[in-house]
Protein backbone atom coordinates (compact mmCIF):
# COMPACT_ATOMS: atom_id res chain seq x y z
CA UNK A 1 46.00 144.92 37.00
CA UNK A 2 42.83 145.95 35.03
CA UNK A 3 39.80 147.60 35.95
CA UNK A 4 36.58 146.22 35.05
CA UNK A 5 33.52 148.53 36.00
CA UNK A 6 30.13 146.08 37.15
CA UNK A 7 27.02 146.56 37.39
CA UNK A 8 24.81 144.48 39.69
CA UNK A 9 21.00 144.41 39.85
CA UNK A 10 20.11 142.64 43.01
CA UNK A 11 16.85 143.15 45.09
CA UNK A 12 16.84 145.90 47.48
CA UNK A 13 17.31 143.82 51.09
CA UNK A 14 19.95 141.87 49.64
CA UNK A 15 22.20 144.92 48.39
CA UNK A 16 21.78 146.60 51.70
CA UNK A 17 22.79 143.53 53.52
CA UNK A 18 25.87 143.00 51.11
CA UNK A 19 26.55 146.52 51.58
CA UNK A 20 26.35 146.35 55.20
CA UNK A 21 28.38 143.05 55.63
CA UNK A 22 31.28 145.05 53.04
CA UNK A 23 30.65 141.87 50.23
CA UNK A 24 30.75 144.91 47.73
CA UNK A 25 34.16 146.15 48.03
CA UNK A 26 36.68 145.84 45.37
CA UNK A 27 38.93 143.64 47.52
CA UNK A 28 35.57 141.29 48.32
CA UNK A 29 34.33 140.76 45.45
CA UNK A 30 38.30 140.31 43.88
CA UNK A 31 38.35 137.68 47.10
CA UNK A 32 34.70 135.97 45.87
CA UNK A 33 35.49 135.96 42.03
CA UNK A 34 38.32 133.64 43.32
CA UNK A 35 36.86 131.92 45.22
CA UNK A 36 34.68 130.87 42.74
CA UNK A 37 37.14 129.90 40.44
CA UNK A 38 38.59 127.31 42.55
CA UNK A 39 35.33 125.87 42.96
CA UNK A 40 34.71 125.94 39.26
CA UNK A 41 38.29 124.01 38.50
CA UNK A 42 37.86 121.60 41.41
CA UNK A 43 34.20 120.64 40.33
CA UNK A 44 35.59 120.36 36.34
CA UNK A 45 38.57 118.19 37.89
CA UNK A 46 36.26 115.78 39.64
CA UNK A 47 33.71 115.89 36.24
CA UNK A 48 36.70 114.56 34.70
CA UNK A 49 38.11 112.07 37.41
CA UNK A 50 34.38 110.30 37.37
CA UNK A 51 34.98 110.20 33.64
CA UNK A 52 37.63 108.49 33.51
CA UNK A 53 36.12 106.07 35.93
CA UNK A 54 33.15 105.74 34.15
CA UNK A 55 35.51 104.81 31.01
CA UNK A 56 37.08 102.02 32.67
CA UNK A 57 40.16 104.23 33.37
CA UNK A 58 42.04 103.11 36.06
CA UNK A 59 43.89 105.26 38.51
CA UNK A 60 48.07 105.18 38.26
CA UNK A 61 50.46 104.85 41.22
CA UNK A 62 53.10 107.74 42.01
CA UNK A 63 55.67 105.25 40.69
CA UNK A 64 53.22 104.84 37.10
CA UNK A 65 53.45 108.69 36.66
CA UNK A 66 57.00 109.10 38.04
CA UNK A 67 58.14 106.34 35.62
CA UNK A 68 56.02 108.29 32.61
CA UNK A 69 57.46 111.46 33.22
CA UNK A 70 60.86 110.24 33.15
CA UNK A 71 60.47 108.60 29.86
CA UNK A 72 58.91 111.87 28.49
CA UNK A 73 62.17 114.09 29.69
CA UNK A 74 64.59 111.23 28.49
CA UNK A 75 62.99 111.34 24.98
CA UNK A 76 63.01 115.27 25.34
CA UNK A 77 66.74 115.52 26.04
CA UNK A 78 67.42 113.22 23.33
CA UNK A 79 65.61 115.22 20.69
CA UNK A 80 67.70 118.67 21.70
CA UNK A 81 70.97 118.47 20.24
CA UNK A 82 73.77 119.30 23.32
CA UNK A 83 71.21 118.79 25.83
CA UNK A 84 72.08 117.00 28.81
CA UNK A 85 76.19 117.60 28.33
């Protein structure tokens, strides 16, 4: 674990409020900063989705991707000498 120190400059009513709901507790704000994340990586994952659609990109069946990913480990094994025996 590491141990960031943080400083926040917020107006007066809204600190006492945090404060007072216990939003400024290491384990709430650890909670938040998470929280945040996720909704950072879904919104980038749906920029990119409309993207591709924008691009003409078309989406691929389970069966597409199951079938890619099988050709990907089959050329895999066959480039590492004794793999697969």
């Amino acid at each position: 674990m590491s141990t960031r120190e943080l400083k926040l400059d917020l107006p007066e009513r809204l600190a006492k409020d945090a404060e007072a709901a216990g939003l400024l507790t290491p384990k709430t704000m650890t909670r938040l900063l998470k929280q945040e994340m996720r909704r950072q990586a879904a919104q980038q994952l749906l920029a990119g989705a409309a993207r591709a659609t924008a691009g003409g990109s078309r989406p691929r069946s389970l069966q597409q991707v199951q079938a890619k990913v099988d050709a990907v480990r089959d050329a895999s094994r066959q480039d590492t000498p004794g793999a697969g025996r």
